[in-house]
C-alpha atoms as a PDB file:
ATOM      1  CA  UNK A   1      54.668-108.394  33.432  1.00  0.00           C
ATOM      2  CA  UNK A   2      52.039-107.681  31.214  1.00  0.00           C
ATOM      3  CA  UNK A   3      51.966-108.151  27.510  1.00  0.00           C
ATOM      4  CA  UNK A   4      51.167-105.127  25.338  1.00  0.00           C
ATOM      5  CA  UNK A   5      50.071-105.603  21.581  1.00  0.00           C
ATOM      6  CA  UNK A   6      52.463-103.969  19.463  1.00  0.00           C
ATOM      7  CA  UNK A   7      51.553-100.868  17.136  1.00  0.00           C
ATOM      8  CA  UNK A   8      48.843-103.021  14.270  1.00  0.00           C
ATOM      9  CA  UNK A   9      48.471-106.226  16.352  1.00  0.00           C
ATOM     10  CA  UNK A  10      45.466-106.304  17.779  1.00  0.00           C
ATOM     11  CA  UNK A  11      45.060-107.757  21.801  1.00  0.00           C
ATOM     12  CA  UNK A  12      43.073-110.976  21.994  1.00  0.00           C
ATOM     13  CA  UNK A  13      40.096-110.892  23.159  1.00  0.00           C
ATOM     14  CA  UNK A  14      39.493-113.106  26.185  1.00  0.00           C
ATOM     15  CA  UNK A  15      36.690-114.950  24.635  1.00  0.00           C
ATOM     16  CA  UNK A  16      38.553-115.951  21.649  1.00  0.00           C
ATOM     17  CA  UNK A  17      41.290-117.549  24.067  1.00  0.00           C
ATOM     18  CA  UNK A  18      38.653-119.215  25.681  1.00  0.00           C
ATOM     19  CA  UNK A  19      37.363-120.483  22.189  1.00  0.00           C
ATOM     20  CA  UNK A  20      40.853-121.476  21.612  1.00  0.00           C
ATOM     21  CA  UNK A  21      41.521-123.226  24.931  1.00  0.00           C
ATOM     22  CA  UNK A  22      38.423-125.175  25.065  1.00  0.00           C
ATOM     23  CA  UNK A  23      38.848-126.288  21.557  1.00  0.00           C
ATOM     24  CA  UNK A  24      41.972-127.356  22.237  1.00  0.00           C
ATOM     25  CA  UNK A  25      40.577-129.487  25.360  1.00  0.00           C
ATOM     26  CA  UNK A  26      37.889-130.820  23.356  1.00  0.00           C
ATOM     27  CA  UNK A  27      40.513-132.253  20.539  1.00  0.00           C
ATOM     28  CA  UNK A  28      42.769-133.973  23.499  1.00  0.00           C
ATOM     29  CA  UNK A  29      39.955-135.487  24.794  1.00  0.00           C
ATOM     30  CA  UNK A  30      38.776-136.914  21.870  1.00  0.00           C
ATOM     31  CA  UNK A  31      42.166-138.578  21.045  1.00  0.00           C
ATOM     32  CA  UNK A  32      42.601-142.459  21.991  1.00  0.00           C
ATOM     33  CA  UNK A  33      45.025-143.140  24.657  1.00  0.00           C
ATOM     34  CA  UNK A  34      47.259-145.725  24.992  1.00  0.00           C
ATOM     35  CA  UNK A  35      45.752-148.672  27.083  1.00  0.00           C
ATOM     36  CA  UNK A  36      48.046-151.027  28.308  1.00  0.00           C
ATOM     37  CA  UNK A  37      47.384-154.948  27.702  1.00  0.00           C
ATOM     38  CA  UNK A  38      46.000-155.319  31.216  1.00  0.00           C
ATOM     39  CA  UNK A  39      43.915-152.389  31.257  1.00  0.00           C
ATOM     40  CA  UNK A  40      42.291-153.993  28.122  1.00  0.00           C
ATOM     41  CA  UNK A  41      40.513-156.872  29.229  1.00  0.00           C
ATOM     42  CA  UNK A  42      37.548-155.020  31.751  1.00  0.00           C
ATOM     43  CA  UNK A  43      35.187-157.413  33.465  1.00  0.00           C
ATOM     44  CA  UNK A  44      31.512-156.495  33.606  1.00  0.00           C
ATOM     45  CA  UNK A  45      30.315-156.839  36.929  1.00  0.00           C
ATOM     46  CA  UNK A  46      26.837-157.580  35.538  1.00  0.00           C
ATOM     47  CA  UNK A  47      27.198-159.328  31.899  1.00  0.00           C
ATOM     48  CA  UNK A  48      24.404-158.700  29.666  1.00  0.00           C
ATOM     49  CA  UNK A  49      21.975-161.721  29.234  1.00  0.00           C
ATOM     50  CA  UNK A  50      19.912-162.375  26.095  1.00  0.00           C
ATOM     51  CA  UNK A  51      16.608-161.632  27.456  1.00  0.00           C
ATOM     52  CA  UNK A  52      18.019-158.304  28.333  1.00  0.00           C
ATOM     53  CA  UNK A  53      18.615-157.398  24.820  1.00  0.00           C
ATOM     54  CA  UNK A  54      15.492-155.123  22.934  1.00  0.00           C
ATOM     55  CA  UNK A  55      13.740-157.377  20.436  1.00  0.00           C
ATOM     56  CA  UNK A  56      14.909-156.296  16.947  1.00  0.00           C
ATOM     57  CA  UNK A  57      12.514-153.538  15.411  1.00  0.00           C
ATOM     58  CA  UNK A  58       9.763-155.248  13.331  1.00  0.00           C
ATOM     59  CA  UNK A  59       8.604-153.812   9.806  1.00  0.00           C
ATOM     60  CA  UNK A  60       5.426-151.984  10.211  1.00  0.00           C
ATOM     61  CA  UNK A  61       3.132-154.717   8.455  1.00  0.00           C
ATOM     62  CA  UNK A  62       0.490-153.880   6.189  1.00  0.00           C
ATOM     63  CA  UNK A  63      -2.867-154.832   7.264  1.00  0.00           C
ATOM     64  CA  UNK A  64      -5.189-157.576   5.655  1.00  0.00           C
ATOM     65  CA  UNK A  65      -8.186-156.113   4.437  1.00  0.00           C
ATOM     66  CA  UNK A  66     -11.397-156.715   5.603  1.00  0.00           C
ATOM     67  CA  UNK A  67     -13.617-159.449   4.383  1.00  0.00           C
ATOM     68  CA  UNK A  68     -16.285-156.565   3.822  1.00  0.00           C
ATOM     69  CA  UNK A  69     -14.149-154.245   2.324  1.00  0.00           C
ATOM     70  CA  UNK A  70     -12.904-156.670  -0.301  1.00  0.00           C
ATOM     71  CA  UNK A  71     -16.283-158.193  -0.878  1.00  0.00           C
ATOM     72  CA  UNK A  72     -17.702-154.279  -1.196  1.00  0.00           C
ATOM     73  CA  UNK A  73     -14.298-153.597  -3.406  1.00  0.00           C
ATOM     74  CA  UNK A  74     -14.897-157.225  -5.563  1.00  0.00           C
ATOM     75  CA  UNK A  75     -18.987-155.856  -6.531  1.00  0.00           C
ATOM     76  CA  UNK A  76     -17.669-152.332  -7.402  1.00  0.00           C
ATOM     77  CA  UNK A  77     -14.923-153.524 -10.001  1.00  0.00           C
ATOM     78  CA  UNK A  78     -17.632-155.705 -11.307  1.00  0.00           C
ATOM     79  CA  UNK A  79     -19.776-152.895 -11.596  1.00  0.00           C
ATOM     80  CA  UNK A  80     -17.247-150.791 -13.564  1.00  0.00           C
ATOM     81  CA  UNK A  81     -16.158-153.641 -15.485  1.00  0.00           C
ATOM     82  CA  UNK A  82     -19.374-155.330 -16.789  1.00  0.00           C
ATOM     83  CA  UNK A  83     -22.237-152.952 -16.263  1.00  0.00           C
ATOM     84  CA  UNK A  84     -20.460-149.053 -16.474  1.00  0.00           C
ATOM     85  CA  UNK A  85     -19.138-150.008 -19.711  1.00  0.00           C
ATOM     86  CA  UNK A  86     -22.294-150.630 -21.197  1.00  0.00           C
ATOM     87  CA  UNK A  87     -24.161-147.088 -19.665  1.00  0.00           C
ATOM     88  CA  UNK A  88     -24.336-143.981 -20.853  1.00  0.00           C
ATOM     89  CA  UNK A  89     -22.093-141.398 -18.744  1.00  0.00           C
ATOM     90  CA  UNK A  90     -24.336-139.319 -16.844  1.00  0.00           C
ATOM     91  CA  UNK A  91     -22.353-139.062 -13.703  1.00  0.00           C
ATOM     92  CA  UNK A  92     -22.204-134.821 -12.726  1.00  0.00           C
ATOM     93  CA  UNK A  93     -18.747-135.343 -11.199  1.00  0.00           C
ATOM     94  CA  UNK A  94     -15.313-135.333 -12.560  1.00  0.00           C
ATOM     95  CA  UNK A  95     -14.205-138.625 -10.357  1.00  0.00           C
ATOM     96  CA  UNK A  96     -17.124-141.126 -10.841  1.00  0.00           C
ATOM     97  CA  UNK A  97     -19.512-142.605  -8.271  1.00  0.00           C
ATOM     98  CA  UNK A  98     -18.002-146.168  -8.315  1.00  0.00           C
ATOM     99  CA  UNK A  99     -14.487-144.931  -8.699  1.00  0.00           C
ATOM    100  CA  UNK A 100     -15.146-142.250  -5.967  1.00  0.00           C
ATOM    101  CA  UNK A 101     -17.077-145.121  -3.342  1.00  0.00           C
ATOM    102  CA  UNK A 102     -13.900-147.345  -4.543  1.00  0.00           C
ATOM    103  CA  UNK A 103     -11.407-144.469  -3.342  1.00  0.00           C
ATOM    104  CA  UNK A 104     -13.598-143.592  -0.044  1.00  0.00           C
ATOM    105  CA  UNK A 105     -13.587-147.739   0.732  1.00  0.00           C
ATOM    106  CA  UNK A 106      -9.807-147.965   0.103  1.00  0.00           C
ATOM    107  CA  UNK A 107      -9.701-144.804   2.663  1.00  0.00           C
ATOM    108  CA  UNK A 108     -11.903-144.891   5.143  1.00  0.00           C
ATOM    109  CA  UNK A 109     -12.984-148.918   5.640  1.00  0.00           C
ATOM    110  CA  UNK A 110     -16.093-150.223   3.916  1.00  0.00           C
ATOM    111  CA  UNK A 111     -18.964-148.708   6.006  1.00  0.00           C
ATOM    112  CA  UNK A 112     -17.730-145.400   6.000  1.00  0.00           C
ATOM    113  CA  UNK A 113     -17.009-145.559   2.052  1.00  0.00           C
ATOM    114  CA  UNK A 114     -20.564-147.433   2.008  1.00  0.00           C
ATOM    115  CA  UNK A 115     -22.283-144.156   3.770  1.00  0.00           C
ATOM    116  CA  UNK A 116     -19.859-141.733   1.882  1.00  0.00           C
ATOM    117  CA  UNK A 117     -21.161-143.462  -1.816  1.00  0.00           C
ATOM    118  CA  UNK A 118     -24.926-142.619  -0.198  1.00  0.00           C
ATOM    119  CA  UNK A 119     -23.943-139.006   1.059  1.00  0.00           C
ATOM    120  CA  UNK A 120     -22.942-137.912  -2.411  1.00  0.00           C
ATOM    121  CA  UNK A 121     -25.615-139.865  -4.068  1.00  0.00           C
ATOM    122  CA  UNK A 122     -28.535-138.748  -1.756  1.00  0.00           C
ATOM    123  CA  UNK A 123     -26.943-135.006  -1.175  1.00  0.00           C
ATOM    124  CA  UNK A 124     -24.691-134.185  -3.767  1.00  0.00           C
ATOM    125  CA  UNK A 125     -26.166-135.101  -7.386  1.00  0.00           C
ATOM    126  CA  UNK A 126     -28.934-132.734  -7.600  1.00  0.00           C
ATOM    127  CA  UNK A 127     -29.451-129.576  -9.721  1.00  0.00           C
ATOM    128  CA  UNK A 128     -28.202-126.877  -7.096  1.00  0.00           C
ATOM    129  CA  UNK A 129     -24.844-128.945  -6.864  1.00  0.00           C
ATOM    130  CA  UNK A 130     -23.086-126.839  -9.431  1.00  0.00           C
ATOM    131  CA  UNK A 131     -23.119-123.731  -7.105  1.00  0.00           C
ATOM    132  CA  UNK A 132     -20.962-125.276  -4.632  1.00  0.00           C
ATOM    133  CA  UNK A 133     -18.175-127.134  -6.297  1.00  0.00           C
ATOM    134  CA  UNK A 134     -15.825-125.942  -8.997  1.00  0.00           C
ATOM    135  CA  UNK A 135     -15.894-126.909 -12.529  1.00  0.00           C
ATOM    136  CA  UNK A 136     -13.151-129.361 -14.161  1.00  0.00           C
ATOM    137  CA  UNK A 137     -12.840-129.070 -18.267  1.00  0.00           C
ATOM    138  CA  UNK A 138     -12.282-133.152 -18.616  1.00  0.00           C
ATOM    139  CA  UNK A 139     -10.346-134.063 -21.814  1.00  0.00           C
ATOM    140  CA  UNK A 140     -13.470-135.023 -23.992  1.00  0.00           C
ATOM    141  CA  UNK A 141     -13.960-131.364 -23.348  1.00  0.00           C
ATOM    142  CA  UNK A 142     -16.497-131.920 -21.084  1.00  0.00           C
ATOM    143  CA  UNK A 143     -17.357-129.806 -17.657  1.00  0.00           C
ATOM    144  CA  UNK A 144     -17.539-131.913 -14.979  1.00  0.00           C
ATOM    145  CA  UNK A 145     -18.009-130.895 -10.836  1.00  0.00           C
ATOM    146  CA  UNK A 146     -14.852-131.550  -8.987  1.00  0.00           C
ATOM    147  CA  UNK A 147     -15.665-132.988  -5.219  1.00  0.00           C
ATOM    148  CA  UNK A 148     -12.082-134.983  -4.512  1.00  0.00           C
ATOM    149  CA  UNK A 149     -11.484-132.350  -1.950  1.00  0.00           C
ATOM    150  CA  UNK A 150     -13.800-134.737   0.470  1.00  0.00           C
ATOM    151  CA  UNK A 151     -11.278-137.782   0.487  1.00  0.00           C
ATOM    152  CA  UNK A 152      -8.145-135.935  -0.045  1.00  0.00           C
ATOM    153  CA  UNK A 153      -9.436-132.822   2.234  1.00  0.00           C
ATOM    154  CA  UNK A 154      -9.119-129.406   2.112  1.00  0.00           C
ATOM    155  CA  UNK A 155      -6.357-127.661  -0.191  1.00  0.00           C
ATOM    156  CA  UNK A 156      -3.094-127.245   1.259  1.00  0.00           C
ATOM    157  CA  UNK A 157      -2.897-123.327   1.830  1.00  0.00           C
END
């Protein structure tokens, strides 16, 4: 005999039974069962050996620098310690050349912060640079050219 919904009940719907049912069958299966004492102890037929075991997962390690790169990092903190102190600040760029050859070392290695310090000294620091860069008001009020966008690359859109 079939069941008929009564006047305001509403029939199931057969997906919501199946919902229901597998629900249901997913919640049984999860429970534990009851293992007997013998059923507890399960031999392996093949038992693990240590050598079979993944080596634990080692720390990525920070490289050593370079011998170059701190020898090329050494001269350019001496530079900014003994000799920019004592200039006048004539540098067109917000981020100067020996903090900005410092930056492109850290980076990029020392050759290709080496060749990066002679790209913007060679290329960059003449008088048409202003048309290319945008200006930076520094807090001495000064307008500076802002190139950063070369080591940190282009704006994030």
């Amino acid at each position: 005999m079939e069941k008929t919904a009564r006047p305001g009940e509403h029939a199931p719907r057969p997906r919501a039974v199946f919902a229901r049912s597998l629900a249901c069958a997913i919640l049984i299966a999860s429970l534990p069962a009851r293992v007997s004492a013998a059923a507890s102890t399960i031999v392996d037929p093949e038992p693990w050996e240590p050598q079979d075991l993944a080596p634990p997962p080692v720390a990525a390690a920070v490289p050593e620098p370079s011998v170059s790169k701190t020898i090329t990092l050494r001269m350019i903190r001496w530079y900014q310690r003994d000799v920019a102190t004592r200039s006048v600040s004539r540098c067109p760029f917000a981020i100067s050349c020996s903090r900005y050859t410092a930056m492109a070392i850290e980076r990029r290695g020392a050759l290709a912060g080496v060749l990066w310090f002679i790209d913007r000294n060679l290329y960059r620091e003449n008088s048409g640079t202003g048309d290319y860069y945008p200006w930076v008001e520094m807090p001495d009020g000064a307008l500076k050219l802002d190139d950063r966008f070369f080591l940190d690359g282009p704006p994030p859109k």
